[in-house]
N, C-alpha and C. Protein backbone atom coordinates (compact mmCIF):
# COMPACT_ATOMS: atom_id res chain seq x y z
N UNK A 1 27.36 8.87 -4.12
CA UNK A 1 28.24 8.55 -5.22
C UNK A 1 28.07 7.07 -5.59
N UNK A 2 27.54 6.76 -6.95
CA UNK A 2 27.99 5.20 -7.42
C UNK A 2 29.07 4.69 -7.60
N UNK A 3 29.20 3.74 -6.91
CA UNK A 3 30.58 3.30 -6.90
C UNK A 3 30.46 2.22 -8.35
N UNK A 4 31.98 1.94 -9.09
CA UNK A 4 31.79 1.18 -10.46
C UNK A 4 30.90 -0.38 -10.42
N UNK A 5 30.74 -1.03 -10.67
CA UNK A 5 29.53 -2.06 -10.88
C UNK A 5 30.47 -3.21 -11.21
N UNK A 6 30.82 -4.32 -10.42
CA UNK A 6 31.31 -5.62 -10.88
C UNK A 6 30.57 -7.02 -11.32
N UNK A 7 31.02 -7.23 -12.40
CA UNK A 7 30.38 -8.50 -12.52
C UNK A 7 29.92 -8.88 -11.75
N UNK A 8 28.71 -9.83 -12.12
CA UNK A 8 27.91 -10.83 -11.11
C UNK A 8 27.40 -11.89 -12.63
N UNK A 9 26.92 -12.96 -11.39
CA UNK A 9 26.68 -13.89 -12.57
C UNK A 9 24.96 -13.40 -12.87
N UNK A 10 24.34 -12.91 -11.90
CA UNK A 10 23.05 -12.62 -12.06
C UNK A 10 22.63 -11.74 -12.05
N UNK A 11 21.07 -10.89 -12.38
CA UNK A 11 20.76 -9.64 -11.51
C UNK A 11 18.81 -10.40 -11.53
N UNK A 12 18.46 -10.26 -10.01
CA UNK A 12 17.31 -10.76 -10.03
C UNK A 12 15.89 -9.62 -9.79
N UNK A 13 15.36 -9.92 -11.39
CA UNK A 13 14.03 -8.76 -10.96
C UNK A 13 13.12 -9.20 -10.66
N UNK A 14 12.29 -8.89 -9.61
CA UNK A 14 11.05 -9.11 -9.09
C UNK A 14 10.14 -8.14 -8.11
N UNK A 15 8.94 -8.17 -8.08
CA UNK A 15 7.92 -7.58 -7.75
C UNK A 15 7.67 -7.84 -6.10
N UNK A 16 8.36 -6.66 -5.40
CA UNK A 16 8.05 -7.27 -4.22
C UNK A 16 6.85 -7.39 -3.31
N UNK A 17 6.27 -7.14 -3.62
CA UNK A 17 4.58 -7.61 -2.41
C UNK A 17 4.58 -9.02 -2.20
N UNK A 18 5.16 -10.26 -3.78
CA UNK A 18 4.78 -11.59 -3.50
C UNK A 18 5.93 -11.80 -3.25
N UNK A 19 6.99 -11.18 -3.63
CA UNK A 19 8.15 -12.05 -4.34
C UNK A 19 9.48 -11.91 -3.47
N UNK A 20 9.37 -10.83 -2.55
CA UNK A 20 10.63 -10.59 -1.53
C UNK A 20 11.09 -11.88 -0.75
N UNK A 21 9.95 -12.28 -0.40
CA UNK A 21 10.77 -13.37 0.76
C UNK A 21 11.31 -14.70 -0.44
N UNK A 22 10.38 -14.84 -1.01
CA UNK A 22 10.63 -15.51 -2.58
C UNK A 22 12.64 -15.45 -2.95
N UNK A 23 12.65 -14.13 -3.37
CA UNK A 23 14.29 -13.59 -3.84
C UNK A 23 14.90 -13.70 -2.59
N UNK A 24 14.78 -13.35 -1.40
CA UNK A 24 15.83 -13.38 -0.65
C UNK A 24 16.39 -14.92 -0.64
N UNK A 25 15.36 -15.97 -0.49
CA UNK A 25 15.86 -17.33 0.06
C UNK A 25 16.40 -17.91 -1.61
N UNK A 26 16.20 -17.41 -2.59
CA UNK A 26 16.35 -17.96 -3.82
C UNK A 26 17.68 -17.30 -4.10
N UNK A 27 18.01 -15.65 -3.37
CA UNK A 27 19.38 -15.57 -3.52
C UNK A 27 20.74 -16.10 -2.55
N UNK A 28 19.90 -16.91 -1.37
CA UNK A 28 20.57 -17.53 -0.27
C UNK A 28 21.37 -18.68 -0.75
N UNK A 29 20.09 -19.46 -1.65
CA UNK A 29 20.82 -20.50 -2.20
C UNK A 29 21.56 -20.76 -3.50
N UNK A 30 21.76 -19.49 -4.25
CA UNK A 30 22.34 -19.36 -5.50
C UNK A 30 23.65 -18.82 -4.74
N UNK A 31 23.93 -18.33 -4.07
CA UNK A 31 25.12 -17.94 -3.12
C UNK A 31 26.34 -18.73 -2.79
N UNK A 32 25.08 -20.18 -2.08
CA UNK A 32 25.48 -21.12 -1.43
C UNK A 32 25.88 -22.37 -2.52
N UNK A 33 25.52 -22.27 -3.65
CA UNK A 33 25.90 -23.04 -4.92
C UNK A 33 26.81 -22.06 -5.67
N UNK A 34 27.09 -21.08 -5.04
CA UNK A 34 28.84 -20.00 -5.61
C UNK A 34 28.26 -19.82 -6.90
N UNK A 35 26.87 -18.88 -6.73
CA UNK A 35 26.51 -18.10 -8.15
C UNK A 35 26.58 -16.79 -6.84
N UNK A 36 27.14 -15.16 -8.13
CA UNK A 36 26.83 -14.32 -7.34
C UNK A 36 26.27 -13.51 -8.03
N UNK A 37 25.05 -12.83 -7.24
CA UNK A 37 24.05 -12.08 -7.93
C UNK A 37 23.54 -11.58 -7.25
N UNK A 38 23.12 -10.19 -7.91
CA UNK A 38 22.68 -8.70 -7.85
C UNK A 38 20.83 -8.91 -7.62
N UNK A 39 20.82 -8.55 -5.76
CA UNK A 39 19.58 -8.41 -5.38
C UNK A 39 19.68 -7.09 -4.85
N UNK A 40 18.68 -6.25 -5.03
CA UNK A 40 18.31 -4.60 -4.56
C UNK A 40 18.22 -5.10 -3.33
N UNK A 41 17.59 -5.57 -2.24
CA UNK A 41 17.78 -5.39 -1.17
C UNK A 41 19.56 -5.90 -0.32
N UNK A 42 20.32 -6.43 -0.77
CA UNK A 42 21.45 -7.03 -0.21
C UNK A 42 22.51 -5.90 -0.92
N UNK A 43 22.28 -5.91 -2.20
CA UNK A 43 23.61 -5.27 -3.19
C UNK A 43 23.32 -3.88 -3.75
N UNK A 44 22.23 -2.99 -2.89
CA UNK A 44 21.94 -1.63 -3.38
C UNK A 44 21.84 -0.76 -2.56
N UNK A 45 22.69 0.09 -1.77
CA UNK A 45 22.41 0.85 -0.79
C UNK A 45 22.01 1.58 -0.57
N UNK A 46 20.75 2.60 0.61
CA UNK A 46 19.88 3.00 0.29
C UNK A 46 20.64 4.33 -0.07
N UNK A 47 20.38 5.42 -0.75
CA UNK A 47 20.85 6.63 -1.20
C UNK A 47 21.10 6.88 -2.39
N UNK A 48 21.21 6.10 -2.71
CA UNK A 48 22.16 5.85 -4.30
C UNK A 48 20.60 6.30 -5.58
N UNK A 49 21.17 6.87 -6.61
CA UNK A 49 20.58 7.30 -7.64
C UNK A 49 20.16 5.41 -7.43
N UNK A 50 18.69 4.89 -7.31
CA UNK A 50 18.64 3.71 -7.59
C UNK A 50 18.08 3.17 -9.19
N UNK A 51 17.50 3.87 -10.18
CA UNK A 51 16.92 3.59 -11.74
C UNK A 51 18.71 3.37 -11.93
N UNK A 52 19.41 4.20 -11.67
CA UNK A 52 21.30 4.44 -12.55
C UNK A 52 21.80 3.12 -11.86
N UNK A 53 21.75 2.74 -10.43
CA UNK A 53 21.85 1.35 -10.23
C UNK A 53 21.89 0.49 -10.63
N UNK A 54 20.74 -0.08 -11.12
CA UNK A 54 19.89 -0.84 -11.44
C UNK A 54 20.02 -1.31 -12.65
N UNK A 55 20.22 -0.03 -13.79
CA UNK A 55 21.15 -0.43 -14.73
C UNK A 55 22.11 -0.97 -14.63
N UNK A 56 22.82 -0.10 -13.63
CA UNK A 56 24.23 -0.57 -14.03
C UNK A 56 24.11 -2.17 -13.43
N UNK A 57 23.88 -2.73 -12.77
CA UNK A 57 23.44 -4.04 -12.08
C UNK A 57 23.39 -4.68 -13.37
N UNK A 58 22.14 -4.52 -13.99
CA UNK A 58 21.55 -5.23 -15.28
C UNK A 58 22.79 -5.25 -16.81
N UNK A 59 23.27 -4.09 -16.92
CA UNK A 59 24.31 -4.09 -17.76
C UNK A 59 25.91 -5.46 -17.12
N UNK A 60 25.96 -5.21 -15.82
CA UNK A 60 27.16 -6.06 -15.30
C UNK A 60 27.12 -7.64 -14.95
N UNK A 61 25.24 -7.70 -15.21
CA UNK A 61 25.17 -9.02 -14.85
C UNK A 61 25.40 -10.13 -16.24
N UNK A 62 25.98 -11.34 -15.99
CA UNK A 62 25.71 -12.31 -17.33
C UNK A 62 24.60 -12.40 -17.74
N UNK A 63 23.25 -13.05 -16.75
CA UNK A 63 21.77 -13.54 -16.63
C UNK A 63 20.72 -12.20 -16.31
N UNK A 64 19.94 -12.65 -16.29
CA UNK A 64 18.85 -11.61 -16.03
C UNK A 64 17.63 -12.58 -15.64
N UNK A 65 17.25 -13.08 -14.02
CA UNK A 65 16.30 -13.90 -13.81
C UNK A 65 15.20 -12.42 -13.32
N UNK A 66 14.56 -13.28 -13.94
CA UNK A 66 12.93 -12.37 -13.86
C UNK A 66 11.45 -13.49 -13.24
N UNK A 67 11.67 -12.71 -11.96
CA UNK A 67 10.46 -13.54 -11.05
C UNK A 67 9.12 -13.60 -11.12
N UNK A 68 8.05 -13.86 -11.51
CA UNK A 68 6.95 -13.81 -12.16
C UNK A 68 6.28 -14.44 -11.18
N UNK A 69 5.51 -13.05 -11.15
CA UNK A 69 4.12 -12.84 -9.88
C UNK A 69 3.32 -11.85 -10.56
N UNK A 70 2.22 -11.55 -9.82
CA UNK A 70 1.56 -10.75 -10.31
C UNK A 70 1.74 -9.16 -10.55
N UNK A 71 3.00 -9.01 -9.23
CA UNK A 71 3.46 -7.53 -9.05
C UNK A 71 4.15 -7.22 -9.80
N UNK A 72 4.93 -8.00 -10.57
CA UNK A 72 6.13 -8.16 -11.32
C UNK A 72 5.90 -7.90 -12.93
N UNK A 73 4.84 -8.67 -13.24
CA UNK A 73 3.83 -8.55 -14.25
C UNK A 73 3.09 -7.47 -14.72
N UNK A 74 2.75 -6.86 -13.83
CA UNK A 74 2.30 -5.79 -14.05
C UNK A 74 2.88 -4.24 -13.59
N UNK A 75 4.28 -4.19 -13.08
CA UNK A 75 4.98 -3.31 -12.68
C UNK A 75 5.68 -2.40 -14.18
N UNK A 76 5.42 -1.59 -13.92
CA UNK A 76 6.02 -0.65 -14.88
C UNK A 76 7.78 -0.74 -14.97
N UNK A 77 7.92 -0.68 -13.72
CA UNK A 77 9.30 -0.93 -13.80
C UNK A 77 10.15 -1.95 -13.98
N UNK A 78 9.17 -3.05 -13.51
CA UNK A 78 9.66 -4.29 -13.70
C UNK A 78 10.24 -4.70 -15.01
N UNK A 79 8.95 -4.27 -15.97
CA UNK A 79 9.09 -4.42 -17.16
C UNK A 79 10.42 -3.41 -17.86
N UNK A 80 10.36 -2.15 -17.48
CA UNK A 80 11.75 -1.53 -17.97
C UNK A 80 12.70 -2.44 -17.80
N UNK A 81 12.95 -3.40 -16.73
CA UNK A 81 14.50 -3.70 -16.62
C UNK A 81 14.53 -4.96 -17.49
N UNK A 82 13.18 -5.65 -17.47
CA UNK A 82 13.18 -6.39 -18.39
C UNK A 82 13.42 -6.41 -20.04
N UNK A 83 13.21 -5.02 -20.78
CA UNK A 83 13.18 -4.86 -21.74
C UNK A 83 14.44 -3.96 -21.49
N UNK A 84 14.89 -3.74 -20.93
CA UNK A 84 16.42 -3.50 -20.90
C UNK A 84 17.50 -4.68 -20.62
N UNK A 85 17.37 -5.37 -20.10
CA UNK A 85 17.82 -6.82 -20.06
C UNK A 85 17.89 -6.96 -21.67
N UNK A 86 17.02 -7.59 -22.26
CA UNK A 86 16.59 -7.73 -23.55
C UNK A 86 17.23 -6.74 -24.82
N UNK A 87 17.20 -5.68 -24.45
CA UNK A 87 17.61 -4.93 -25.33
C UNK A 87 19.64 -5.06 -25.04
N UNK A 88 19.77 -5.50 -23.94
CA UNK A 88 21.09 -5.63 -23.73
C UNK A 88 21.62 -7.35 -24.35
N UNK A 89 20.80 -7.84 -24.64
CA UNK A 89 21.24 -9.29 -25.34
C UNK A 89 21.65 -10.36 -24.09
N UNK A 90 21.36 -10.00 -23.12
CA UNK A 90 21.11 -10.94 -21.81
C UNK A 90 20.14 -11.90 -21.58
N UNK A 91 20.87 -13.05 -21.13
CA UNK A 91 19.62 -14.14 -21.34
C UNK A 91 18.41 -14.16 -20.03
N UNK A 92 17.89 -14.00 -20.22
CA UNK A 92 16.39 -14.00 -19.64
C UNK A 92 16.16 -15.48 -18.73
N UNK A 93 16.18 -15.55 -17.56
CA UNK A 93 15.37 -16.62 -17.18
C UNK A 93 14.37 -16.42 -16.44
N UNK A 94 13.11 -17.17 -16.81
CA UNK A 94 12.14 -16.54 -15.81
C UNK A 94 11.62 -17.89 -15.20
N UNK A 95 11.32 -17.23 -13.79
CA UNK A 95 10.95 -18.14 -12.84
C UNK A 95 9.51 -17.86 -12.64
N UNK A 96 8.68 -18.74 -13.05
CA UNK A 96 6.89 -18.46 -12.49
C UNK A 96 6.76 -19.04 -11.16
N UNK A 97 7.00 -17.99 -10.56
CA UNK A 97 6.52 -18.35 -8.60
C UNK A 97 5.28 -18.42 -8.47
N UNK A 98 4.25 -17.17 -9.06
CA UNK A 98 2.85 -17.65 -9.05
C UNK A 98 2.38 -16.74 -10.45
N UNK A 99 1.73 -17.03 -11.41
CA UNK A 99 1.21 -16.53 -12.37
C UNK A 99 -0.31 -16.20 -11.78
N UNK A 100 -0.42 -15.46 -12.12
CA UNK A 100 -1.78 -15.21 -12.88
C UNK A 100 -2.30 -14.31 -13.86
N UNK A 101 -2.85 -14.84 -14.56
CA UNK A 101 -3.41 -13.62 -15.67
C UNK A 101 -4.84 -13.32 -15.93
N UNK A 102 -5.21 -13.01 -14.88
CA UNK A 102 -6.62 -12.23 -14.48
C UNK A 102 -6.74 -11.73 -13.31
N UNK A 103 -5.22 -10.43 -13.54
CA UNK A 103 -5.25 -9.34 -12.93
C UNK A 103 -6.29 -8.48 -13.18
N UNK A 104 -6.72 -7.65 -12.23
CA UNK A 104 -7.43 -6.32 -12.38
C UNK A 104 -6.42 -5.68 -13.05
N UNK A 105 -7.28 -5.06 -13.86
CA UNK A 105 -6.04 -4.09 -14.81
C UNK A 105 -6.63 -2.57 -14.21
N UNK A 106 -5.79 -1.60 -13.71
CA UNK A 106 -5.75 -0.63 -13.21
C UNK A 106 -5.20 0.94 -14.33
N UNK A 107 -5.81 1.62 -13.95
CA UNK A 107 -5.19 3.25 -15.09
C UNK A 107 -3.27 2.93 -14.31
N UNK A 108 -2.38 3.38 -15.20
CA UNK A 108 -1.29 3.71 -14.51
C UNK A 108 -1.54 4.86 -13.97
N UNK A 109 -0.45 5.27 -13.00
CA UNK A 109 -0.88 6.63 -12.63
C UNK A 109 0.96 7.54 -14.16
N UNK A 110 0.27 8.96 -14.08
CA UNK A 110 1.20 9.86 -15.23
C UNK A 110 2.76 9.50 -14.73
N UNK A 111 3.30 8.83 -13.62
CA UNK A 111 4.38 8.76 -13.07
C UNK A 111 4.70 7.91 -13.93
N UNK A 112 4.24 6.97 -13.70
CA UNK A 112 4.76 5.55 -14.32
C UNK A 112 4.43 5.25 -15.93
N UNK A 113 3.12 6.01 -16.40
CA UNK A 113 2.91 6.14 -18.07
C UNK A 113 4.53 7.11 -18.26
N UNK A 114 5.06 7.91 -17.72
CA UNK A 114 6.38 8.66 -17.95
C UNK A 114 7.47 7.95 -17.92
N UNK A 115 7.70 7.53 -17.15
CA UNK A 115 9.09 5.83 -17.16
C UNK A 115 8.67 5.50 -18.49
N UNK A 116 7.62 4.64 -18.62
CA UNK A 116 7.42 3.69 -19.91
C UNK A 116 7.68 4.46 -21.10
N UNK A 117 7.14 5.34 -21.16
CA UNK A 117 7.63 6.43 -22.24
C UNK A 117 8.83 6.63 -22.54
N UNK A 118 9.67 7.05 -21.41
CA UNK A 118 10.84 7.87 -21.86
C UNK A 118 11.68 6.56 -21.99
N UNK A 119 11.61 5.25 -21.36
CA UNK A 119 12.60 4.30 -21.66
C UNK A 119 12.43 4.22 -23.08
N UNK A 120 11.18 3.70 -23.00
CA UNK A 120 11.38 3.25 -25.37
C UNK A 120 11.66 4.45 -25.52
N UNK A 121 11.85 6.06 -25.72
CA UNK A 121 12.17 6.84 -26.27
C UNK A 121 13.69 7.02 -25.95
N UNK A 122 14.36 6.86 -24.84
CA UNK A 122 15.49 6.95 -24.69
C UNK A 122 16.28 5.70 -25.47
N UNK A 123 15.59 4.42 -25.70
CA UNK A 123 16.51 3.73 -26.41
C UNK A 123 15.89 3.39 -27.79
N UNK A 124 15.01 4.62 -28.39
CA UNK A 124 14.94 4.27 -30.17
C UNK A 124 13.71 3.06 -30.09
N UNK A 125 13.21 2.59 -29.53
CA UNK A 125 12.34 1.49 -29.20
C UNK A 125 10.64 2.47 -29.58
N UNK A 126 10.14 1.32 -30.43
CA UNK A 126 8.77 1.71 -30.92
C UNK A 126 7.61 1.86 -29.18
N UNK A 127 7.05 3.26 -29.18
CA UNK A 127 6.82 3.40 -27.84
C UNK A 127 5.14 2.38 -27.85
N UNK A 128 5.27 1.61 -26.91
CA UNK A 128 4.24 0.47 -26.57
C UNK A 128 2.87 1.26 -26.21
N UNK A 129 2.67 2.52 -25.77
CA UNK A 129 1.91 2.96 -25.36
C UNK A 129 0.71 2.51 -24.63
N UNK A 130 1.91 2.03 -22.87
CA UNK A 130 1.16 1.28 -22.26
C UNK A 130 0.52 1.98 -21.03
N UNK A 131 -0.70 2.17 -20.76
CA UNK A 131 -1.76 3.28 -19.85
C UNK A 131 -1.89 2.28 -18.88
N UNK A 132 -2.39 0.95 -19.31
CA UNK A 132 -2.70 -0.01 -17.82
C UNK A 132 -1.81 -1.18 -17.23
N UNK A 133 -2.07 -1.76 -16.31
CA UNK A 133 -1.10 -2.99 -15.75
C UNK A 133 -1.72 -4.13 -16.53
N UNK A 134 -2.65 -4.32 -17.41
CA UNK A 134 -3.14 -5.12 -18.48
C UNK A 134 -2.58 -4.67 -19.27
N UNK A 135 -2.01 -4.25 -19.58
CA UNK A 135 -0.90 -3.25 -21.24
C UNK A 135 0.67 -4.02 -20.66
N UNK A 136 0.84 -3.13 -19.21
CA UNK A 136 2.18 -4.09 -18.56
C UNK A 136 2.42 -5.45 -18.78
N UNK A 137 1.35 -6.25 -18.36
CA UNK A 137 1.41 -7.57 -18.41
C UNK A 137 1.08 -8.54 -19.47
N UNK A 138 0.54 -7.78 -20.53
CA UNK A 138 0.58 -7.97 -21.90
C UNK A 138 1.78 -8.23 -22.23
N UNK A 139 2.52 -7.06 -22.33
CA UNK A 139 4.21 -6.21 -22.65
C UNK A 139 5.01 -7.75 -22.14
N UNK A 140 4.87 -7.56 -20.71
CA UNK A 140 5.67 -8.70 -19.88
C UNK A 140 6.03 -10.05 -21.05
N UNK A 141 4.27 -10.13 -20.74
CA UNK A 141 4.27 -11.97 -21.40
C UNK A 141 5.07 -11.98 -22.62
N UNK A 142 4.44 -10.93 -23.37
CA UNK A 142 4.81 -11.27 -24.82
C UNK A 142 6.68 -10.80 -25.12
N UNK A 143 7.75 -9.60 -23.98
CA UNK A 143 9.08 -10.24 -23.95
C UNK A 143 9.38 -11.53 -23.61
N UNK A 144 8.91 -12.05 -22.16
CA UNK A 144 9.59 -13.46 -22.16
C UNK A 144 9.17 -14.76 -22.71
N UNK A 145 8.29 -14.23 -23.80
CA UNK A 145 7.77 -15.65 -23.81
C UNK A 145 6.80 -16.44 -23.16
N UNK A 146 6.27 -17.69 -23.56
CA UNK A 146 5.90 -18.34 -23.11
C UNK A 146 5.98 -20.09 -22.91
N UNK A 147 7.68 -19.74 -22.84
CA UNK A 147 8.30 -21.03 -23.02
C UNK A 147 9.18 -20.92 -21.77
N UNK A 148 10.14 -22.25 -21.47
CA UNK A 148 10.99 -22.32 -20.65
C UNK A 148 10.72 -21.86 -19.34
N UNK A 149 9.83 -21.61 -18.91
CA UNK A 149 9.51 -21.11 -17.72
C UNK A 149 10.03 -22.14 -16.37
N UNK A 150 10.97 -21.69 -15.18
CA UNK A 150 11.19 -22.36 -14.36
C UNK A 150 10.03 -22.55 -13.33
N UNK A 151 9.59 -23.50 -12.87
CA UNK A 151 8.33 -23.76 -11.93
C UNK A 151 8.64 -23.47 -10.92
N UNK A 152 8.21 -22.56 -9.70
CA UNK A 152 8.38 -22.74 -8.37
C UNK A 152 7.05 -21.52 -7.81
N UNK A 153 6.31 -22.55 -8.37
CA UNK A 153 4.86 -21.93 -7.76
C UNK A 153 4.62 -21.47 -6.44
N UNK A 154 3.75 -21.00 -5.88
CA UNK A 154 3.64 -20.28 -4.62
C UNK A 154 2.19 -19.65 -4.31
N UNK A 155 1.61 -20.93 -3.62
CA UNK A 155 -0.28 -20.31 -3.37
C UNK A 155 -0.44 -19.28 -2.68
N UNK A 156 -0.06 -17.84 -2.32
CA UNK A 156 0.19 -16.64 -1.70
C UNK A 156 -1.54 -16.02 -1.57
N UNK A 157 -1.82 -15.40 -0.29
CA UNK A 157 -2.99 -14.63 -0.08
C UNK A 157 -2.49 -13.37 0.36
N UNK A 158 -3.24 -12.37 0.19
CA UNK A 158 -2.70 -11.12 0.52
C UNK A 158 -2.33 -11.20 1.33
N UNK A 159 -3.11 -11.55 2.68
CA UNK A 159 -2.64 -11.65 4.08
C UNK A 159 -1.13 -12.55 4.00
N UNK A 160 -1.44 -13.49 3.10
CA UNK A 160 0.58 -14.23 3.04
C UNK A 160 1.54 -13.19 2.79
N UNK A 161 1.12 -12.19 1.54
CA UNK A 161 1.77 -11.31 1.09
C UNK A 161 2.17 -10.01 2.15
N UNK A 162 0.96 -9.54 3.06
CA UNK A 162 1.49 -8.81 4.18
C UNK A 162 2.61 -9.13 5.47
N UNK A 163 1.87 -10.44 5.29
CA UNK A 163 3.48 -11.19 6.42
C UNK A 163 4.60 -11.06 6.26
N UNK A 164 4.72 -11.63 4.69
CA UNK A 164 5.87 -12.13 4.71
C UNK A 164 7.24 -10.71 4.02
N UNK A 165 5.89 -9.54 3.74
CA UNK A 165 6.45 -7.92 3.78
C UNK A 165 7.01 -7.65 4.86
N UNK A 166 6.51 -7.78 6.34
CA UNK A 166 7.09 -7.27 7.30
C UNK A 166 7.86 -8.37 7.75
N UNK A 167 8.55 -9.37 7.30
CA UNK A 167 9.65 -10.41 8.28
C UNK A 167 10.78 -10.42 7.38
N UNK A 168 11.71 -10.74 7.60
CA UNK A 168 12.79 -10.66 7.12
C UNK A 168 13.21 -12.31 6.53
N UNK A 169 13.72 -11.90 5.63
CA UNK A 169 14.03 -13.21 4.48
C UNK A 169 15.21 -13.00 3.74
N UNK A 170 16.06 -11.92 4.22
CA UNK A 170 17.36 -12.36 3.80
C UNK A 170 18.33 -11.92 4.50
């Protein structure tokens, strides 16, 4: 059962392969400066319808920080909450932890071409008709912009990225 959704000042999306240990310590200290905000691993329990979540998260939050990595960028889903953010008139902040834009662009697999679909079709939205994570990260750039970006870069190697998957960071 979902329980009702309370304000928060935030809801933080990001791509976790780079970006977990990233959000946990970034929601440690937004905490500790008495901001409160909506991270899936702290504020989502496992069972729960999590897409109906997630909304509701994104609908209850003021902000909408969006963490920018490569996973994030090119995540199908990522981008839904982003363009649901957006379509909700929520202000967008995005944090570039590590950019890059010379990803391998990969086929989606029919799972995730189906999300992208049915979101622009469920909200009246001209469908992007996006097949690759080069279509995603196209999509990405061109919602947030390419302005205002908060800096907090991060030289990550896969092997950084496998570590810091299995240790705990929040």
């Amino acid at each position: 059962m979902i329980m009702p959704t309370q304000s928060k000042d935030l809801f933080i999306s990001y791509g976790r392969r780079e970006s977990l240990g990233f959000v946990g310590r970034l929601h440690q200290q937004l905490k500790l400066a008495g901001y409160d905000g909506w991270f899936d691993k702290v504020n989502i329990p496992d069972g729960e319808d999590y897409a109906q979540r997630i909304n509701q998260c994104i609908e209850s939050a003021h902000n909408f920080v969006y963490v920018m990595a490569p996973r994030c960028l090119t995540s199908p889903y990522c981008l839904v909450e982003l363009e649901y953010a957006r379509l909700l008139g929520k202000r967008v902040i995005p944090i570039n932890q590590m950019v890059i834009f010379n990803t391998q662009s990969q086929e989606l697999s029919d799972g995730d071409k189906q999300v992208m679909a049915g979101f622009y079709k469920r909200h009246n939205l001209p469908n992007q008709n996006i097949q690759t994570t080069q279509d995603v990260l196209d999509c990405s750039i061109a919602v947030v912009g390419r302005t205002d970006w908060l800096a907090a870069e991060e030289m990550l190697s896969d092997k950084d990225c496998d570590n810091r998957n299995s240790a705990r960071y929040w």
